[in-house]
N, C-alpha and C. Protein backbone atom coordinates (compact mmCIF):
# COMPACT_ATOMS: atom_id res chain seq x y z
N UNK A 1 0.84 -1.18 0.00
CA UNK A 1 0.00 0.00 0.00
C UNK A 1 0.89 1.25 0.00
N UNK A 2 0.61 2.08 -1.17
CA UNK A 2 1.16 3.30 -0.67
C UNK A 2 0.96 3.99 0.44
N UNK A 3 1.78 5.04 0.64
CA UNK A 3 1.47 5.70 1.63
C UNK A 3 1.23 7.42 1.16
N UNK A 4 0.96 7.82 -0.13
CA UNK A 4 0.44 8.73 -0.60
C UNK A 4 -0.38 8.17 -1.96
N UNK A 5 -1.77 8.61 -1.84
CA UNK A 5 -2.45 8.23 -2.93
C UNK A 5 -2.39 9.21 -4.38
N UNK A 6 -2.80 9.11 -5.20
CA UNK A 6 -2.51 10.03 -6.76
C UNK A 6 -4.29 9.46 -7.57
N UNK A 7 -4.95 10.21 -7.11
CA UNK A 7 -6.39 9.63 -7.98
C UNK A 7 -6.76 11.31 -8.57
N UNK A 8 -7.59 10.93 -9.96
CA UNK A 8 -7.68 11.85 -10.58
C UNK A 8 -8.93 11.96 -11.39
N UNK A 9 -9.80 12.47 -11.66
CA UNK A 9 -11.04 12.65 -12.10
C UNK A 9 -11.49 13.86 -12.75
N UNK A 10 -11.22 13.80 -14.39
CA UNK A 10 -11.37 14.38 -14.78
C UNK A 10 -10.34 15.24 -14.96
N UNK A 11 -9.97 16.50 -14.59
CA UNK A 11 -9.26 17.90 -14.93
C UNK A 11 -8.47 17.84 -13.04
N UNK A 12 -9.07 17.00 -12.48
CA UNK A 12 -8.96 17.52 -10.82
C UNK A 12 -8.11 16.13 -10.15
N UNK A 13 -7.26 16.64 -9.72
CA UNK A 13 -6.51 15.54 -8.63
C UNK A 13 -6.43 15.83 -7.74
N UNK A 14 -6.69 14.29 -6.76
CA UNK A 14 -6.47 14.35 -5.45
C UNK A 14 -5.51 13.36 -4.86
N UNK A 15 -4.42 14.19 -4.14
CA UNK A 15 -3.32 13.74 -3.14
C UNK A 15 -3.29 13.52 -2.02
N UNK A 16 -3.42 12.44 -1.79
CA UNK A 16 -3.88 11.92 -0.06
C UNK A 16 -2.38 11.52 0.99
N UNK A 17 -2.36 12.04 1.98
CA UNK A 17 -1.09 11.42 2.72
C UNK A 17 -2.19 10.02 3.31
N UNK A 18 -1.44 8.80 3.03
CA UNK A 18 -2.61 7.94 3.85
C UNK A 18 -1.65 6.80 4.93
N UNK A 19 -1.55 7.61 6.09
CA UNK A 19 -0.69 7.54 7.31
C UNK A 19 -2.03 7.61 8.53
N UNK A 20 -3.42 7.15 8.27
CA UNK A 20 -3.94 7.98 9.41
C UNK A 20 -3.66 7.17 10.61
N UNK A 21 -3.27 5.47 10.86
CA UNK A 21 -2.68 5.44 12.02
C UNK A 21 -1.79 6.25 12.64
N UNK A 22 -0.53 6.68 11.66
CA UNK A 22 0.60 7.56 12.09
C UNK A 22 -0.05 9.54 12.40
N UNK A 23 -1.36 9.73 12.35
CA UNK A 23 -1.84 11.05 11.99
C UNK A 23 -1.51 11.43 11.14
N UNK A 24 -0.79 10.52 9.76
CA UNK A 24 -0.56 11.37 8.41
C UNK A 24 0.93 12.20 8.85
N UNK A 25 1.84 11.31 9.67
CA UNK A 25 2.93 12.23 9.83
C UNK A 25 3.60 11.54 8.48
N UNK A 26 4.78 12.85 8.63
CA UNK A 26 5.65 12.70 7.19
C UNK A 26 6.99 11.91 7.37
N UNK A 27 7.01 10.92 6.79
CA UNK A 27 8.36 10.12 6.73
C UNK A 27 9.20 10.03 5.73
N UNK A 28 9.86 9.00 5.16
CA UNK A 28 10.62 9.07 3.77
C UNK A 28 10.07 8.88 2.65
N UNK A 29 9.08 7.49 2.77
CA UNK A 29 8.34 7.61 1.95
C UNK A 29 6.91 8.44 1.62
N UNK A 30 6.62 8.66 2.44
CA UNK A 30 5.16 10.28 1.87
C UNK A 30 6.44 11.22 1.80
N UNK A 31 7.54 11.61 1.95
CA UNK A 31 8.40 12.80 0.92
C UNK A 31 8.49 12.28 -0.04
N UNK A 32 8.70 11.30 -0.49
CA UNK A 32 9.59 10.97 -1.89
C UNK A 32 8.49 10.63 -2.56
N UNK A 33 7.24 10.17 -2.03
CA UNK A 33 5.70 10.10 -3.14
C UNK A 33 5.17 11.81 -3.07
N UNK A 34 5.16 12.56 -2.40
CA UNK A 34 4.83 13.42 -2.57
C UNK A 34 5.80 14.58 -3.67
N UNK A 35 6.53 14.11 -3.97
CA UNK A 35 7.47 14.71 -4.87
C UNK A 35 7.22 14.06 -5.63
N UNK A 36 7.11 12.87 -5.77
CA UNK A 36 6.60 12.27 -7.28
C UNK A 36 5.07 12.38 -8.06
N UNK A 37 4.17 12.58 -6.42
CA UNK A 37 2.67 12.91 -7.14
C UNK A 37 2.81 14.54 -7.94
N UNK A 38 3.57 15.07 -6.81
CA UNK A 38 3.42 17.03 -7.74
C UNK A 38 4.64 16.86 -8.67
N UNK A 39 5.20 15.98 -9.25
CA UNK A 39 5.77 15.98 -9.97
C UNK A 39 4.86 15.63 -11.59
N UNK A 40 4.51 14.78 -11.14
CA UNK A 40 3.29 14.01 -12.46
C UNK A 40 2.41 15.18 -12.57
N UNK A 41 1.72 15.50 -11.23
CA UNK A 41 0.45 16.63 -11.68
C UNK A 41 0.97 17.70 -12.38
N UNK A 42 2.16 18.03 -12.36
CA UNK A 42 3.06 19.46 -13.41
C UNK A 42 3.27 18.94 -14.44
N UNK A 43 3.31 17.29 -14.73
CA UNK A 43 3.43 16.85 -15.94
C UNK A 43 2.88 16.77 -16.78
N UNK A 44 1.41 16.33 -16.31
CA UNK A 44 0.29 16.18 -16.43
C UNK A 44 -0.88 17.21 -17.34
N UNK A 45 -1.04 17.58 -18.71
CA UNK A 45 -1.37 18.64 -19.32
C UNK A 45 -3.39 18.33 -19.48
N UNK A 46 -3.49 17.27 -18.80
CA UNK A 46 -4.59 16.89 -18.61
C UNK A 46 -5.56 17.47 -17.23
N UNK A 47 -4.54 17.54 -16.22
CA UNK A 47 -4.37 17.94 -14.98
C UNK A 47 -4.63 19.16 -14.57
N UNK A 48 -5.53 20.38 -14.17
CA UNK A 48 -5.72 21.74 -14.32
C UNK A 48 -5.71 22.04 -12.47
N UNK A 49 -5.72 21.43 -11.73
CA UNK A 49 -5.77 21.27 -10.60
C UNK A 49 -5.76 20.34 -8.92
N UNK A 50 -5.03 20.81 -8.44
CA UNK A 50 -4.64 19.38 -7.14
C UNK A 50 -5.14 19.92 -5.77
N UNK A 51 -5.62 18.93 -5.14
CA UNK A 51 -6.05 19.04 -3.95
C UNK A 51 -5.21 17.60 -3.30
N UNK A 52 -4.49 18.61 -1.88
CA UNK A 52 -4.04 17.56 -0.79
C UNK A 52 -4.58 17.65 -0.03
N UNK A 53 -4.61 16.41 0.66
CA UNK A 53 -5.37 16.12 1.54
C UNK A 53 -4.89 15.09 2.71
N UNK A 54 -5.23 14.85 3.94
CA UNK A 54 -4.95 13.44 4.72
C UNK A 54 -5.88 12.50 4.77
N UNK A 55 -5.12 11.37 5.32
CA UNK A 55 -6.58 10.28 5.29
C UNK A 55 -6.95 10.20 6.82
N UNK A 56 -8.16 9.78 6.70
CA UNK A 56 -8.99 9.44 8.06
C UNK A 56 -9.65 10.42 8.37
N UNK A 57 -10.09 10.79 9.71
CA UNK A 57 -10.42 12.51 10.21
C UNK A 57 -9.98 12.95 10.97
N UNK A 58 -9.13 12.03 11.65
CA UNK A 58 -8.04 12.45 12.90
C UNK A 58 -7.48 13.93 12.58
N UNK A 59 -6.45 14.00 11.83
CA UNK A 59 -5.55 14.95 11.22
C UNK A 59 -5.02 15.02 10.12
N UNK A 60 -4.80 16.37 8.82
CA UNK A 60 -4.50 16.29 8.14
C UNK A 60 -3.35 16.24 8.03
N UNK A 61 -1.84 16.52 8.75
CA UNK A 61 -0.56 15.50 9.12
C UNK A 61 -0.32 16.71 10.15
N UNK A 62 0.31 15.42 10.69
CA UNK A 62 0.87 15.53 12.14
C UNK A 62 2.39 16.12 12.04
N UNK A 63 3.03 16.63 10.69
CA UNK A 63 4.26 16.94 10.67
C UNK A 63 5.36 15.99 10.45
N UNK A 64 6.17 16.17 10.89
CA UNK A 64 7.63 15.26 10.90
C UNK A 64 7.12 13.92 11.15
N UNK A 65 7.48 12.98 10.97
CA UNK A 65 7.19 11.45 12.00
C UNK A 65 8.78 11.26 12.88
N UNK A 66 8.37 11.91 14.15
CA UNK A 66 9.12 11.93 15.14
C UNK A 66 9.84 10.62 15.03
N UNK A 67 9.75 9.33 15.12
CA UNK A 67 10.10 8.41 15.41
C UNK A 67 10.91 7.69 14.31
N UNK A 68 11.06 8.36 13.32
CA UNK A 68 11.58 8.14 11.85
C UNK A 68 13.21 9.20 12.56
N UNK A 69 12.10 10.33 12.67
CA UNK A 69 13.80 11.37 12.99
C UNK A 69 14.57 10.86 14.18
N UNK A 70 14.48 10.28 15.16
CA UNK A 70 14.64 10.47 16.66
C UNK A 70 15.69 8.71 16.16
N UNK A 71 15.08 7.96 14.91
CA UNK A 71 15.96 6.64 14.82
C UNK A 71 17.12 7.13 13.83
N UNK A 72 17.05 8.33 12.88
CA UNK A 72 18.18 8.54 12.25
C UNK A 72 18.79 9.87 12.68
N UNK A 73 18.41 9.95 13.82
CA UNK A 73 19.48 11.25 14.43
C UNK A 73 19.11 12.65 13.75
N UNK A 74 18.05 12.81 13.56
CA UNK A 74 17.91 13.73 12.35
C UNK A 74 17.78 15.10 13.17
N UNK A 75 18.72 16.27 12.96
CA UNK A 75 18.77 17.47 13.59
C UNK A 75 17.89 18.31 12.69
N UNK A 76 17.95 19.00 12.23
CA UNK A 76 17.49 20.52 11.62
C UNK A 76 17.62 19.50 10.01
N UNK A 77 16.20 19.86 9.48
CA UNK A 77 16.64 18.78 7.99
C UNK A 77 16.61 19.68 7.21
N UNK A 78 17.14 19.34 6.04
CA UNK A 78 17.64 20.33 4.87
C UNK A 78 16.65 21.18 4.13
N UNK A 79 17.19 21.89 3.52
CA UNK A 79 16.01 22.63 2.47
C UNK A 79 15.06 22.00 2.37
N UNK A 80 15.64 21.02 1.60
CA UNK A 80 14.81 20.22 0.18
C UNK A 80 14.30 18.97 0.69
N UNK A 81 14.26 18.85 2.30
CA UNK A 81 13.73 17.70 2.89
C UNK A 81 12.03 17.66 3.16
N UNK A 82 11.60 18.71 2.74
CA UNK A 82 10.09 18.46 2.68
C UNK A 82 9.79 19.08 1.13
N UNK A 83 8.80 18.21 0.49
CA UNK A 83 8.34 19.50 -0.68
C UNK A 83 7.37 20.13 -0.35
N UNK A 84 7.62 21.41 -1.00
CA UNK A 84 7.00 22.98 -0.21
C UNK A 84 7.25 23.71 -2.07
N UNK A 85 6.06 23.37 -2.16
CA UNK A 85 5.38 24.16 -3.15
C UNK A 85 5.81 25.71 -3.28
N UNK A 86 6.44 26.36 -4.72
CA UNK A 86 7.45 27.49 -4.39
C UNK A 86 8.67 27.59 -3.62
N UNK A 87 9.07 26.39 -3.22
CA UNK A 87 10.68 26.06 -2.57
C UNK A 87 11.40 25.33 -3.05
N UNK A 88 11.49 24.34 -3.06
CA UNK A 88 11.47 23.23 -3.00
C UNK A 88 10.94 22.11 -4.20
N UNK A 89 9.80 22.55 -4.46
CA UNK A 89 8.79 22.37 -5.64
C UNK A 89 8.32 23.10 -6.30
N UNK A 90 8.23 22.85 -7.45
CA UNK A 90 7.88 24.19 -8.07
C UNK A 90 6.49 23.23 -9.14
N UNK A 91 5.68 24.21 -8.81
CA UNK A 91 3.87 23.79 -9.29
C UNK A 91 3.09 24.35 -9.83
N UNK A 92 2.58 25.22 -11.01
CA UNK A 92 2.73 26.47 -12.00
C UNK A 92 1.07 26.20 -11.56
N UNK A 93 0.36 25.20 -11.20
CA UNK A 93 -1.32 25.15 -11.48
C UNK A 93 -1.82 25.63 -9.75
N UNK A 94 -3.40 26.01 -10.04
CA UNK A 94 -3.89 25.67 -8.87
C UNK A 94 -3.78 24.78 -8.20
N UNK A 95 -3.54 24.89 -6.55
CA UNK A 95 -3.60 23.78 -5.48
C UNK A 95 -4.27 23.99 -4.35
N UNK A 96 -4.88 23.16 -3.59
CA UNK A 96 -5.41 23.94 -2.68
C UNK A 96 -5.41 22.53 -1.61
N UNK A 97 -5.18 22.73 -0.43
CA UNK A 97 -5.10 21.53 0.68
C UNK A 97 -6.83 21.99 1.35
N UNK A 98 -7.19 20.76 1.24
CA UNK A 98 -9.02 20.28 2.28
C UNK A 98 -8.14 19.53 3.92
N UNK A 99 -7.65 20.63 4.36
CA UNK A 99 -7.70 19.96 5.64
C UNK A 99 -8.62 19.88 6.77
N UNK A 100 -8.47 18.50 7.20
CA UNK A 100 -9.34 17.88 7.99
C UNK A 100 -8.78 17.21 9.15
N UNK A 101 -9.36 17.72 10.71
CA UNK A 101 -8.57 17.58 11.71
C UNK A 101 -7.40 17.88 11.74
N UNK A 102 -6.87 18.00 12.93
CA UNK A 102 -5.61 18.95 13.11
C UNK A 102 -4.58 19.05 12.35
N UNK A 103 -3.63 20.18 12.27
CA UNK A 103 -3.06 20.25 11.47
C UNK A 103 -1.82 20.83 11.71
């Protein structure tokens, strides 16, 4: 199972972190799918718009996944260690996050 979904309907995609045991926290793999989903949706000329989102209703992410950082020693992480839309990533279309529960 992934752990970021890529479903699309029509002109409109939706990007799910789907961690909701973890509250949708962010680990290695939801970075490296989430760079690959906004990677496709910029690819994507079919694609006119993305919505992220989390799974469950708990929270839409809980941030870092502490327990990922705390096993690889991880201090202050780099630039380019989260994608951040206009940083990091670069995403020319509408986006807009439906968050749900905390955030």
């Amino acid at each position: 199972m992934s752990e970021v979904r890529y479903e699309q309907q029509g002109a409109i995609v939706q990007i799910t972190i789907d961690r909701s045991a973890q509250l949708n926290a962010i680990n290695e793999g939801v970075r490296k799918r989430l760079y690959e989903a906004f990677e496709r949706f910029e690819a994507d000329e079919s694609a006119c718009a993305a919505i992220l989102t989390g799974s469950g209703g708990n929270a839409f992410c809980a941030g870092m996944d502490l327990m990922e950082a705390a096993q690889n020693a991880l201090g202050v992480p780099p630039r380019w260690f989260l994608p951040i839309i206009g940083d990091s990533l670069t995403v020319t279309k509408p986006t807009i996050a439906a968050v749900n529960g905390v955030a």
